[in-house]
N, C-alpha and C. Protein backbone atom coordinates (compact mmCIF):
# COMPACT_ATOMS: atom_id res chain seq x y z
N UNK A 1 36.86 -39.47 -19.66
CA UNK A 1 37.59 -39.53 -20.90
C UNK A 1 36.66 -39.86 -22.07
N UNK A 2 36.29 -40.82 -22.22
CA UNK A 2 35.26 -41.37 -22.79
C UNK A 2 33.70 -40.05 -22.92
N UNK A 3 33.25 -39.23 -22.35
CA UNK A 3 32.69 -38.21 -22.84
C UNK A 3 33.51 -37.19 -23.11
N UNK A 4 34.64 -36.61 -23.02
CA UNK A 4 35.45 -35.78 -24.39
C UNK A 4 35.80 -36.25 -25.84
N UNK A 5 35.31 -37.70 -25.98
CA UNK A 5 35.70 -38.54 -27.40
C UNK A 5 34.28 -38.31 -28.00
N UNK A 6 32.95 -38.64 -27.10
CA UNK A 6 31.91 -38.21 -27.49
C UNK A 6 31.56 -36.66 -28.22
N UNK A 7 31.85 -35.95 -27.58
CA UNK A 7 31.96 -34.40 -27.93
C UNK A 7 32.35 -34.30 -28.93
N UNK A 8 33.77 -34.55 -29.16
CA UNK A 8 34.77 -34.37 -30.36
C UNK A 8 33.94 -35.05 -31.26
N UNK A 9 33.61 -36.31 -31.04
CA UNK A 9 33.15 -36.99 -33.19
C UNK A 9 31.80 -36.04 -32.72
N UNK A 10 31.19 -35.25 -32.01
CA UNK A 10 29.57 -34.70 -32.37
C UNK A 10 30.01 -33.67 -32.81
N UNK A 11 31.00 -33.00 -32.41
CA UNK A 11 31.32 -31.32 -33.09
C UNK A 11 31.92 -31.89 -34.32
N UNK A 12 32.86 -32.64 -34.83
CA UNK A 12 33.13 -33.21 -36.09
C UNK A 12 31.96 -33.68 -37.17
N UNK A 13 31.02 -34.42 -36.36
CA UNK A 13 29.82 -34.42 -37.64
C UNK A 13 29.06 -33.48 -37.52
N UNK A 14 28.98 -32.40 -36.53
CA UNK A 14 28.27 -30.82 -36.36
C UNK A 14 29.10 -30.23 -37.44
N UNK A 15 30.51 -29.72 -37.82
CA UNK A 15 30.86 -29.53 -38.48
C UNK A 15 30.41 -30.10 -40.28
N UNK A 16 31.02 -31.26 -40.33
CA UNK A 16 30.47 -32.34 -41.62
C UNK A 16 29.35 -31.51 -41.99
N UNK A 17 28.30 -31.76 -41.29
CA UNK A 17 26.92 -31.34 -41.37
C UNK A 17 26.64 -29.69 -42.25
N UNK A 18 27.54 -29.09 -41.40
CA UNK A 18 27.67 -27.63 -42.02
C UNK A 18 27.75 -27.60 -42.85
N UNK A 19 29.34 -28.53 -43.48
CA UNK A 19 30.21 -27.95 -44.57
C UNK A 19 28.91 -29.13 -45.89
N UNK A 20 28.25 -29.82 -45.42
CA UNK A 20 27.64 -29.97 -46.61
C UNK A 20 26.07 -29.75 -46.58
N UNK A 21 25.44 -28.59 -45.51
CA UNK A 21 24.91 -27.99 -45.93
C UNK A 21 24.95 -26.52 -46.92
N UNK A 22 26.41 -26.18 -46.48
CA UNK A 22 26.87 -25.26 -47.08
C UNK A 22 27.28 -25.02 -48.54
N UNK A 23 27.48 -26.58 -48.98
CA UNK A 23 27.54 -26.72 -50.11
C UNK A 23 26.44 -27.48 -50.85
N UNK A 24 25.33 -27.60 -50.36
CA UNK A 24 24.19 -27.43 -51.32
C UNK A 24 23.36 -26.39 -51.79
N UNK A 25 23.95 -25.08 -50.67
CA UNK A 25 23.29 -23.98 -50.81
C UNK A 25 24.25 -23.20 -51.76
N UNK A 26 25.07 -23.15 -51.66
CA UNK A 26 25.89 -22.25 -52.69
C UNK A 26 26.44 -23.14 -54.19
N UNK A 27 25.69 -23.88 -54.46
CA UNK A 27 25.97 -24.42 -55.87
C UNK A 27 24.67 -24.26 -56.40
N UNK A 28 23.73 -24.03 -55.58
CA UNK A 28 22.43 -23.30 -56.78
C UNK A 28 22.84 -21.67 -56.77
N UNK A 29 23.13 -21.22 -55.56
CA UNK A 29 23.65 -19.64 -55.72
C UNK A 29 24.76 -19.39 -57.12
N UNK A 30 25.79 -20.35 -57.14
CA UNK A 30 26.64 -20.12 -58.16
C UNK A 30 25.89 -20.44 -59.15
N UNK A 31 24.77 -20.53 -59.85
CA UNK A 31 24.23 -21.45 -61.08
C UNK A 31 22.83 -19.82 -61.01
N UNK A 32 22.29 -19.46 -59.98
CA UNK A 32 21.48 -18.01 -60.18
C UNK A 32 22.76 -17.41 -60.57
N UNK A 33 23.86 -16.87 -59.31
CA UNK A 33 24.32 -15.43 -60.01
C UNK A 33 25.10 -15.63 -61.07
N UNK A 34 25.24 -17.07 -61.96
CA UNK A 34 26.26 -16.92 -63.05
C UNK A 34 24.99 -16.57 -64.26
N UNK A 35 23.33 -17.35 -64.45
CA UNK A 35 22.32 -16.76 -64.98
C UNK A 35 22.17 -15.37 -64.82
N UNK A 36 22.20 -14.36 -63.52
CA UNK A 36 22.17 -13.18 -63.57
C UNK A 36 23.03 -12.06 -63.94
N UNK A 37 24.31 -12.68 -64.17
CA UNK A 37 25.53 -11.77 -64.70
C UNK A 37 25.63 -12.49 -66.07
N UNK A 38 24.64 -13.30 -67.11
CA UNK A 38 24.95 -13.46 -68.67
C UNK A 38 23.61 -12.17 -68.88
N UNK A 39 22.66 -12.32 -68.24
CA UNK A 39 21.52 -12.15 -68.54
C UNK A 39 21.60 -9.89 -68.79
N UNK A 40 22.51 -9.86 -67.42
CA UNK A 40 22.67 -8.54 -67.25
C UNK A 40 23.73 -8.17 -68.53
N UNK A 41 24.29 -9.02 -69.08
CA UNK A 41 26.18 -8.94 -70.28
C UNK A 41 24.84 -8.69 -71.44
N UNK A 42 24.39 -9.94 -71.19
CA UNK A 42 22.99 -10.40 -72.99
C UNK A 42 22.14 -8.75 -73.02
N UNK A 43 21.71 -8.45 -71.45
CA UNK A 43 20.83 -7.26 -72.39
C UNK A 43 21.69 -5.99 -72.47
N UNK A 44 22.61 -5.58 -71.76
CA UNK A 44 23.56 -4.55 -72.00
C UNK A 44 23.85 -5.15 -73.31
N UNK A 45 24.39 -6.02 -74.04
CA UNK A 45 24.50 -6.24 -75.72
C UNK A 45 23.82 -6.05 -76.74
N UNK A 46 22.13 -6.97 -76.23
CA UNK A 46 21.02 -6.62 -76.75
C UNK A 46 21.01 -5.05 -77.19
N UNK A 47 21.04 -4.28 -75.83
CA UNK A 47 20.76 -2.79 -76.72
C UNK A 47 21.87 -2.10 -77.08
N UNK A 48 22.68 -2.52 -77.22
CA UNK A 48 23.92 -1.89 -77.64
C UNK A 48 23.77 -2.12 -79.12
N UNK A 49 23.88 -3.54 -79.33
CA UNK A 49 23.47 -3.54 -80.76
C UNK A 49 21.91 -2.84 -81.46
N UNK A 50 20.65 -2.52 -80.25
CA UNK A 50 19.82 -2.03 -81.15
C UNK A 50 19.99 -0.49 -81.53
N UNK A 51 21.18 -0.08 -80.37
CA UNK A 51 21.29 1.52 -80.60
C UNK A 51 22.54 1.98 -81.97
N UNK A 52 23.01 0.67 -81.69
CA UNK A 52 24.04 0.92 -83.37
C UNK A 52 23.32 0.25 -84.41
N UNK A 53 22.61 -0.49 -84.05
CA UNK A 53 22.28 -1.32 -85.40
C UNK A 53 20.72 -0.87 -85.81
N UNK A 54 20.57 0.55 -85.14
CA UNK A 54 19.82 1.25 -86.09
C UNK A 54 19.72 1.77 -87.71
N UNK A 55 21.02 2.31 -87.11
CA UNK A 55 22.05 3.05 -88.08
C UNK A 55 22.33 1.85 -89.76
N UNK A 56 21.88 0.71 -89.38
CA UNK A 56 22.39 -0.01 -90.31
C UNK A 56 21.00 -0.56 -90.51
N UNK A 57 19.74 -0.58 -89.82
CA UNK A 57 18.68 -1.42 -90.29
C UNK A 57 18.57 -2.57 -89.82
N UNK A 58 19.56 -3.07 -88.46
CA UNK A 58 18.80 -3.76 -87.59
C UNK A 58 18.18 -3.73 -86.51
N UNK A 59 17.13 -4.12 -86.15
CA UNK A 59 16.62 -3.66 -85.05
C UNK A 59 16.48 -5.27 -84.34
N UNK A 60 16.58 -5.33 -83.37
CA UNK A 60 16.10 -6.95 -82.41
C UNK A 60 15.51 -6.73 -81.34
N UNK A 61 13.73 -6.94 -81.27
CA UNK A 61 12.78 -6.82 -80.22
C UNK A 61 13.21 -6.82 -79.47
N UNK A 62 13.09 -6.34 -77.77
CA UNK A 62 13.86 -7.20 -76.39
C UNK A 62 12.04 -7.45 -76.08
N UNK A 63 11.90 -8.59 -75.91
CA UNK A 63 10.60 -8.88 -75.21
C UNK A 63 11.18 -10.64 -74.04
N UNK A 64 10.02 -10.82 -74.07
CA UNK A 64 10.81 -12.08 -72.96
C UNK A 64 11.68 -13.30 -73.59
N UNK A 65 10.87 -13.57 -75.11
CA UNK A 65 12.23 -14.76 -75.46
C UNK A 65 13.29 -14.08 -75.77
N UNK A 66 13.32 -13.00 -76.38
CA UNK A 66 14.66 -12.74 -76.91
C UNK A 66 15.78 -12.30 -75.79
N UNK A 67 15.13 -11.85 -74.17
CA UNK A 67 15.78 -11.68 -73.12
C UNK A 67 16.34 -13.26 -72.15
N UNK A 68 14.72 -13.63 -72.77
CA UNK A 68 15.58 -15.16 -72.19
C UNK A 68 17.09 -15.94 -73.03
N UNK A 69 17.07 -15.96 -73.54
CA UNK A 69 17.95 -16.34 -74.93
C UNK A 69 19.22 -15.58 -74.66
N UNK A 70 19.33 -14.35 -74.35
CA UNK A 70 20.53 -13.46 -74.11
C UNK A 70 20.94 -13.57 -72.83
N UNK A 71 19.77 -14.16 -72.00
CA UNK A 71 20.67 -14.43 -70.66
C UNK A 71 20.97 -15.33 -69.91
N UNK A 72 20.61 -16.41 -71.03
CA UNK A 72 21.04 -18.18 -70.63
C UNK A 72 22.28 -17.92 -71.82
N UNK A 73 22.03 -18.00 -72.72
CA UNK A 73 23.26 -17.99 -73.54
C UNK A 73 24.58 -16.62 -73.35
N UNK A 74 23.88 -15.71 -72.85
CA UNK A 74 24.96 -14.53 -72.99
C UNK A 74 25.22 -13.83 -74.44
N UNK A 75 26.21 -13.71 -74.25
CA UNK A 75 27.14 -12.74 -75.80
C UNK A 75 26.90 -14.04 -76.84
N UNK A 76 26.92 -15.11 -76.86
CA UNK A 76 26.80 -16.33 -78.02
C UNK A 76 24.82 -16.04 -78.37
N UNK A 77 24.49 -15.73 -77.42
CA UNK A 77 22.56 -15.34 -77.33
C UNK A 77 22.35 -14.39 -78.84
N UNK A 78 23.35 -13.59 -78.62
CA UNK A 78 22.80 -12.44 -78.80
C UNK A 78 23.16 -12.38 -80.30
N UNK A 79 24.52 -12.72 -80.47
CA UNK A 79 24.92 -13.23 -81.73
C UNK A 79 23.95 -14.47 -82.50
N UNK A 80 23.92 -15.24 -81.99
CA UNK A 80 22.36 -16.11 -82.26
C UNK A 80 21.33 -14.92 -83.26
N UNK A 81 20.66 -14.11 -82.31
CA UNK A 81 19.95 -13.57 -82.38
C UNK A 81 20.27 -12.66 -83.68
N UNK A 82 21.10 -11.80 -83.84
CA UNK A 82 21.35 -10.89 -84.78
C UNK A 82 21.57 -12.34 -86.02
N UNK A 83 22.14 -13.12 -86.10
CA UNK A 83 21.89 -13.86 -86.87
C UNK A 83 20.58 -14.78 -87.79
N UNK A 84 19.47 -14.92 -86.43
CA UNK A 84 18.73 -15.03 -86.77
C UNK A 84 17.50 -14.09 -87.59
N UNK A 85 18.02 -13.03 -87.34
CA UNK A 85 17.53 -11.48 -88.03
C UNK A 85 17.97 -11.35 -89.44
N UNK A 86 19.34 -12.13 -89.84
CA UNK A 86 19.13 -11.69 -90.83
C UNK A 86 18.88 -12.87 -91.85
N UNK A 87 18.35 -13.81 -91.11
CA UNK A 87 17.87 -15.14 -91.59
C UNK A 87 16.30 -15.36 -92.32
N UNK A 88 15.88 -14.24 -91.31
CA UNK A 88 14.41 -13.46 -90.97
C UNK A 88 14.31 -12.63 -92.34
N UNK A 89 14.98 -11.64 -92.89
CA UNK A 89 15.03 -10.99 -93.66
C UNK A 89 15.29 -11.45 -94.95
């Protein structure tokens, strides 16, 4: 009797064990793919605005800060950015 009580609390902290290795690994995953889906929104924006905002005389480099910037911040990045363009000017 006494080794089926053993078993049970080892598969219970075998379990434990899982569920919070499992959750140290997927809270940096959620923190990359939420950086990789602003970053992918920031530069699909980025050139959206440089392909219309030709037409009007703005243009906004994409080099590495201005990609970094659009894809930690996102759509607020990018607006930043066109703002700072015409701050620039």
């Amino acid at each position: 009797m006494d080794a089926n009580i053993n078993i049970i609390i080892a598969y219970a902290f075998g379990l434990f064990l899982l569920y919070l290795i499992a959750r140290l690994l997927l809270v940096p995953l959620k923190i990359v793919l939420k950086l990789i889906y602003n970053g992918l929104i920031g530069g699909v924006i980025l050139f959206l605005v440089n392909l219309v905002g030709g037409y009007f005389g703005l243009f906004i480099p994409i080099n590495p800060i201005t990609a970094l910037v659009a894809g930690f911040l996102g759509v607020p990045g990018v607006v930043l950015l066109i703002l700072l363009q015409f701050l620039r000017v």
